[in-house]
Protein backbone atom coordinates (compact mmCIF):
# COMPACT_ATOMS: atom_id res chain seq x y z
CA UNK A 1 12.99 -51.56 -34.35
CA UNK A 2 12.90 -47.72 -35.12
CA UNK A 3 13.28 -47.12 -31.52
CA UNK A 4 16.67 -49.18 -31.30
CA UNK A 5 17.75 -47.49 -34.83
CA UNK A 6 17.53 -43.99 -33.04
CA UNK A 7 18.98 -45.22 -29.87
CA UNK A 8 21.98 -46.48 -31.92
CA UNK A 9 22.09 -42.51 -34.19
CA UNK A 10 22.35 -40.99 -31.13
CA UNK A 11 25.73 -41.46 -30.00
CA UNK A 12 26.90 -40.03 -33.40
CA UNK A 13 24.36 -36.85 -33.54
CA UNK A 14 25.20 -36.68 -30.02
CA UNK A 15 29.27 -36.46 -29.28
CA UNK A 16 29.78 -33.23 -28.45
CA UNK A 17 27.60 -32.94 -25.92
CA UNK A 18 28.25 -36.35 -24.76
CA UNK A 19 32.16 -35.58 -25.11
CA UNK A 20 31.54 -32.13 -22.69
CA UNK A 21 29.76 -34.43 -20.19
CA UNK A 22 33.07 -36.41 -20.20
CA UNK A 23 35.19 -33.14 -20.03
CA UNK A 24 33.69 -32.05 -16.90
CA UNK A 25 34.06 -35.93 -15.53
CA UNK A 26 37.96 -35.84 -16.16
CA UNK A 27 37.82 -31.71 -14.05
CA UNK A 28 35.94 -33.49 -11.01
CA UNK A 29 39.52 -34.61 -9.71
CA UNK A 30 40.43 -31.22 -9.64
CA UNK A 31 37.64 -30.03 -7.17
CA UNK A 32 37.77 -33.51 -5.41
CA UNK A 33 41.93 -33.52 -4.78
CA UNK A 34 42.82 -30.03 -4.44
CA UNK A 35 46.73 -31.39 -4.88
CA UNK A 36 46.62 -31.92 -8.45
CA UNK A 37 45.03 -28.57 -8.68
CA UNK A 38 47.66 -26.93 -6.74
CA UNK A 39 50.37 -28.91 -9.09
CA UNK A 40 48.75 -27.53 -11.96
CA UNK A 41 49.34 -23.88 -11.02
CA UNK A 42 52.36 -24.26 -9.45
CA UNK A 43 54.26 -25.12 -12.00
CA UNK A 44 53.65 -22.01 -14.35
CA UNK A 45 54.67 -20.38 -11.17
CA UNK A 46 57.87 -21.89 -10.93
CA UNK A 47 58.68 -21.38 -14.29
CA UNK A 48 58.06 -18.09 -14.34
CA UNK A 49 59.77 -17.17 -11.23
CA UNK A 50 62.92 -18.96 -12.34
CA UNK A 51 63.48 -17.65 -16.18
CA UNK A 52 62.07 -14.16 -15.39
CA UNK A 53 63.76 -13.81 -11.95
CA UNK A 54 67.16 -15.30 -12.84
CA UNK A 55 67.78 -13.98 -16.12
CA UNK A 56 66.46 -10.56 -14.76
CA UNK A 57 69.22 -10.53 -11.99
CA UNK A 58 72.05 -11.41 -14.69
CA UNK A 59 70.74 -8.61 -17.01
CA UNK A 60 69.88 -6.26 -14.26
CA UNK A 61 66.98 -4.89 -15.82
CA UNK A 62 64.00 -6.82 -13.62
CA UNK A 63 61.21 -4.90 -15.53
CA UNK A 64 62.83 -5.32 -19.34
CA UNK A 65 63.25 -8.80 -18.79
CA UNK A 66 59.84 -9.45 -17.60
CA UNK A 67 58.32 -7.18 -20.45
CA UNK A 68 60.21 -9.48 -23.16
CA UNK A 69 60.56 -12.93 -21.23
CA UNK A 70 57.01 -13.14 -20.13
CA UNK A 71 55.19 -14.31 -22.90
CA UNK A 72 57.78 -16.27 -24.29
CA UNK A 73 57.54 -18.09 -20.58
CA UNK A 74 53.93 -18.15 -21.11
CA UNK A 75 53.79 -20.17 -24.27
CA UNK A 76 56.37 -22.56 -23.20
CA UNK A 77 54.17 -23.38 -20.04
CA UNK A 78 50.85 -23.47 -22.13
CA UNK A 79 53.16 -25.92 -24.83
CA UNK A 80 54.41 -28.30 -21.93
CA UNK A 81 51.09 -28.70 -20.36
CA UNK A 82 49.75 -30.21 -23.32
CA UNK A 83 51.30 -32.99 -22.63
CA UNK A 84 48.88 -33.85 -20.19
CA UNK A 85 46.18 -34.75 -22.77
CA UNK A 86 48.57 -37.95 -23.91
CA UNK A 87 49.70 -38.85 -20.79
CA UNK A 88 45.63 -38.72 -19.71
CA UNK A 89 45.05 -40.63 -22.38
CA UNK A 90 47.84 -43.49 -21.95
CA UNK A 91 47.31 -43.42 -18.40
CA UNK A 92 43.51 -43.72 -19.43
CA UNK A 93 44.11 -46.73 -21.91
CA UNK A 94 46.13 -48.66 -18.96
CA UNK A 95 43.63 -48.89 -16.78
CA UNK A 96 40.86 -50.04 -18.37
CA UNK A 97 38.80 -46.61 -18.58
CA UNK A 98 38.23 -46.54 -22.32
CA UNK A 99 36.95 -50.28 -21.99
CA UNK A 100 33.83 -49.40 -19.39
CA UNK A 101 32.87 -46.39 -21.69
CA UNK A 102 33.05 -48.78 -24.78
CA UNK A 103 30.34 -50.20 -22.95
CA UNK A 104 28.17 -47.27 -22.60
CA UNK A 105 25.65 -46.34 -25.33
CA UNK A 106 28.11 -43.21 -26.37
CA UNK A 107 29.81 -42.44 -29.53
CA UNK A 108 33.20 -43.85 -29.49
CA UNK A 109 34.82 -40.45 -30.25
CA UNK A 110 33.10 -38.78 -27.08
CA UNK A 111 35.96 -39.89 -24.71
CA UNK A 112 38.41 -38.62 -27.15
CA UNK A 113 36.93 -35.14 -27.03
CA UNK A 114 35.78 -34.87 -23.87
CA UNK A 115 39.52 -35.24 -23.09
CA UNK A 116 40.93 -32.89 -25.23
CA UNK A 117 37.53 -30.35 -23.91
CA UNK A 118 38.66 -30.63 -20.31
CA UNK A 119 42.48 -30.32 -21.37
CA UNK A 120 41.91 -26.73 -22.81
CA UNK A 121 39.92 -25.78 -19.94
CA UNK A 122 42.68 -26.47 -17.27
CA UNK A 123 44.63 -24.58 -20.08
CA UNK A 124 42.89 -21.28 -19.43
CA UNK A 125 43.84 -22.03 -15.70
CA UNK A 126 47.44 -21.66 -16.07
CA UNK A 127 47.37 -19.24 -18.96
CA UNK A 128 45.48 -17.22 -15.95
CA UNK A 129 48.15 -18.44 -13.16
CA UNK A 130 50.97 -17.40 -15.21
CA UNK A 131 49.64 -13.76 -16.38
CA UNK A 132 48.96 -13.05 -12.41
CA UNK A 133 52.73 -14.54 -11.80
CA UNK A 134 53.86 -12.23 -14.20
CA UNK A 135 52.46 -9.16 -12.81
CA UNK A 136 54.25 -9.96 -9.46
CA UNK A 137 58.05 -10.50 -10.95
CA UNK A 138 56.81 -7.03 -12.79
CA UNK A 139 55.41 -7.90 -16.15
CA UNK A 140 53.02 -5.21 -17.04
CA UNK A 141 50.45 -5.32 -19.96
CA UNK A 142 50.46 -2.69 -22.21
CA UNK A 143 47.43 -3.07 -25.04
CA UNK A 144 43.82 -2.85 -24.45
CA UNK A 145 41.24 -5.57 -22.77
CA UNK A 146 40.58 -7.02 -26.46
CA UNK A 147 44.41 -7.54 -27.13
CA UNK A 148 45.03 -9.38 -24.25
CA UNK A 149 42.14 -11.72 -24.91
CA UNK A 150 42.93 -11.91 -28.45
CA UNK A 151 46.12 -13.00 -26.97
CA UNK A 152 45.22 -15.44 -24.53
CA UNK A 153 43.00 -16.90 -27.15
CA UNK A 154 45.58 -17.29 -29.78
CA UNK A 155 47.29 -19.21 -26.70
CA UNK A 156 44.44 -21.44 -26.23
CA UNK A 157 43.49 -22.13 -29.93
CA UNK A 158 47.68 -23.29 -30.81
CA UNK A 159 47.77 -25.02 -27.51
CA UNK A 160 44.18 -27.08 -28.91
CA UNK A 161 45.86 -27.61 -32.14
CA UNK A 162 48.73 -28.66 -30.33
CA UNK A 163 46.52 -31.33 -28.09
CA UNK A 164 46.05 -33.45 -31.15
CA UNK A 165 49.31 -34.67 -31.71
CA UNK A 166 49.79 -35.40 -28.11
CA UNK A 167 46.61 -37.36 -27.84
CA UNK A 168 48.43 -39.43 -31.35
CA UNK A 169 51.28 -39.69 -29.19
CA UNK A 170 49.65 -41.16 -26.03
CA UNK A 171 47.20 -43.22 -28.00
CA UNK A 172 50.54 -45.10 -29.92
CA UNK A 173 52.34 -45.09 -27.05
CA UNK A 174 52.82 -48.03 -24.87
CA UNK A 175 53.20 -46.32 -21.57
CA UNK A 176 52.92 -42.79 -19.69
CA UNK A 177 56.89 -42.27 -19.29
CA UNK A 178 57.13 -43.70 -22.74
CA UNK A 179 54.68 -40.49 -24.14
CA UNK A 180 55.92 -38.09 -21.88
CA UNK A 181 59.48 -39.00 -23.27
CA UNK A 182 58.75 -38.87 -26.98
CA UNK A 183 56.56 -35.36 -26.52
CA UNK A 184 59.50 -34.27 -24.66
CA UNK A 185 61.31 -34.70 -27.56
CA UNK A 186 59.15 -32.88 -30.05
CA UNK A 187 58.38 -29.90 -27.82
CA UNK A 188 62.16 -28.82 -26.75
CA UNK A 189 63.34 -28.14 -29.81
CA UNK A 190 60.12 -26.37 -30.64
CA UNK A 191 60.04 -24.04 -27.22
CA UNK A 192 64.22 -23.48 -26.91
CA UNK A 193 64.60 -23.22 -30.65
CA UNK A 194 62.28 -20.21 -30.63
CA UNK A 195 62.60 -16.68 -30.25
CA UNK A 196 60.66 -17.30 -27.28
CA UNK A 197 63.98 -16.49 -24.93
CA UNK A 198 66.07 -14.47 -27.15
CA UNK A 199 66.04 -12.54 -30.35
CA UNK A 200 66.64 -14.33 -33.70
CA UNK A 201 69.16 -11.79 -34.30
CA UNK A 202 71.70 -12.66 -31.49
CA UNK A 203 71.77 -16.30 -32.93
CA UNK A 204 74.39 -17.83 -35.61
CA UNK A 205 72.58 -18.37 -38.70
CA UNK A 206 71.73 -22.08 -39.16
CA UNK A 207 69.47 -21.64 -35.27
CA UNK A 208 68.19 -18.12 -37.07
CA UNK A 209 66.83 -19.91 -39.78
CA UNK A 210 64.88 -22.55 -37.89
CA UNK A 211 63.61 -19.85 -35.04
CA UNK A 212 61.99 -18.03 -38.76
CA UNK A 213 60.04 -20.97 -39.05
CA UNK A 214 59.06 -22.59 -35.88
CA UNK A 215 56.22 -21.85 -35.06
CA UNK A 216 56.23 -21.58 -31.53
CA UNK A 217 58.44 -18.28 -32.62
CA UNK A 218 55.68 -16.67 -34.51
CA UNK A 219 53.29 -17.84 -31.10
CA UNK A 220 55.68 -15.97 -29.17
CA UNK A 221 56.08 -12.87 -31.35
CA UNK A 222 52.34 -12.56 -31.84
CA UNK A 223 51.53 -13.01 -27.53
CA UNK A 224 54.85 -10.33 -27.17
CA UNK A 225 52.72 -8.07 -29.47
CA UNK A 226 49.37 -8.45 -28.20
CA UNK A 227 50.27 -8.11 -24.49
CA UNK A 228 53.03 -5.68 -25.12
CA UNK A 229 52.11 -3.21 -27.94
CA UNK A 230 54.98 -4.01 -30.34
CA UNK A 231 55.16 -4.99 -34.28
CA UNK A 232 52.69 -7.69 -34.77
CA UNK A 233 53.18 -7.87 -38.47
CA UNK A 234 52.33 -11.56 -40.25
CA UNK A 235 53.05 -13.62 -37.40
CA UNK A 236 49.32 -13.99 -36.30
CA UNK A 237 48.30 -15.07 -39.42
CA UNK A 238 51.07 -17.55 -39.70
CA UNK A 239 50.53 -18.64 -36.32
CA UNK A 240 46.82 -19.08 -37.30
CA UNK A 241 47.87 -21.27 -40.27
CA UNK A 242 50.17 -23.45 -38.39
CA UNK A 243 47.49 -24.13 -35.96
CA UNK A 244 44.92 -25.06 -38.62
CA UNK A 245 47.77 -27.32 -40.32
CA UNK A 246 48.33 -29.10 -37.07
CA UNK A 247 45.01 -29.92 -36.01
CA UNK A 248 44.15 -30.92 -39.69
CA UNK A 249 47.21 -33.28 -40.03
CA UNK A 250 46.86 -34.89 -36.57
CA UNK A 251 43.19 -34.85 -35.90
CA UNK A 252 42.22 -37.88 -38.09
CA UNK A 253 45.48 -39.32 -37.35
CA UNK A 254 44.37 -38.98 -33.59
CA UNK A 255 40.94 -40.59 -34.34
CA UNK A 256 42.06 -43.28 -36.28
CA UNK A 257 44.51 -44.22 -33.37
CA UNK A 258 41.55 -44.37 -30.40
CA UNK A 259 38.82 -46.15 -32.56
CA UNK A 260 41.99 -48.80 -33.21
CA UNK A 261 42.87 -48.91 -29.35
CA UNK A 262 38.84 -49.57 -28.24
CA UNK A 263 38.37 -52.18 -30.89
């Protein structure tokens, strides 16, 4: 009896580790098919290439526009790549995989995390791939080793935040194109109504006022300043806040979602 009790506590005492065992099960595909791994970095590089590239030929400053576009670039590609953790998860729920590990003596939450886990790993991945793109079209960082860290961490800690709603998203959605399509529509206002790509100040006011509080702007502002040397002023801290506010809003509502889909 007491050994059953205990073998039925340990999926709870045990999730996180049992949710990184799960994270590195979902980044096996990447060593296994090298394709998806190459899709995963090339698309940073695309990006990158065509808004730093193309807007630096129609200014025709090259090195000005990398200096300013470059992180804003960067966020947007760390922000659109969390949509992989619903469409994982949707694509997940379709086929069944959720219903074999409902099987296995894990805690039901384990899946959840190790999803969101191996997410923010392949993160760091193109975080990595676009920095290295951006010293080729001329980007150049300016700060010390601890400010770019600090930078690419704020990056991965708003992008984890961030993960949580899209997991909500995939879990209530019906179908992959379905969640990509309703995450589109959160995250485009969010990354081209931000001062990401241009300066609040060369916008008409109604735009200005929503690029002061979306917080991808204060993401942007805070990477520009980190990687760049310029003002950094309150927009870590309110960057920091947002993230916390995210993840505390859509966290439960995330796990609420997947214990209702594995019932």
């Amino acid at each position: 009896m007491t050994s059953l009790a205990s073998h039925r506590a340990r999926p709870r005492s045990g999730a996180l580790i049992q949710g990184l065992t799960l994270a590195w099960r979902s980044l096996v595909p990447l060593r296994n098919e090298p394709g998806r791994l190459v899709q995963l970095l090339l698309q940073p590089i695309f990006m990158i290439m065509l808004f730093v590239c193309l807007f630096g030929v129609m200014t025709g400053n090259q090195t000005g526009t990398a200096q300013f576009l470059l992180p804003g670039v960067l966020v947007q590609v760390a922000l659109v790549a969390t949509n992989t953790t619903g469409m994982n998860l949707a694509e997940d729920i379709g086929n069944g995989v959720f219903d074999r590990f409902r099987s296995l003596p894990i805690a039901r939450s384990a899946p959840l995390i190790g999803r969101i886990l191996a997410d923010t790993l392949t993160m760091l991945l193109t975080v990595t791939a676009s920095l290295l793109t951006g010293f080729v079209v001329g980007f150049r960082v300016r700060t010390s080793l601890a400010e770019t860290l600090a930078g690419v961490t704020l990056v991965l800690l708003f992008t984890f935040a961030l993960s949580w709603p899209s997991a909500w998203i995939g879990l209530k959605a019906r179908s992959v194109a379905s969640m990509q399509g309703m995450a589109t529509a959160v995250l485009l206002p969010l990354t081209f109504g931000s001062t990401a790509f241009i300066p609040a100040a060369n916008v008409p006011g109604w735009l200005r006022w929503w690029m002061d509080v979306n917080p991808v702007s204060h993401l942007a502002a805070s990477l520009r300043a980190l990687l760049t040397g310029g003002p950094l002023g309150a927009h870590l801290w309110i960057t920091l806040a947002w993230a916390i506010a995210i993840a505390a809003v859509f966290f439960p509502l995330a796990v609420h979602s997947y214990t209702r889909r594995i019932r």
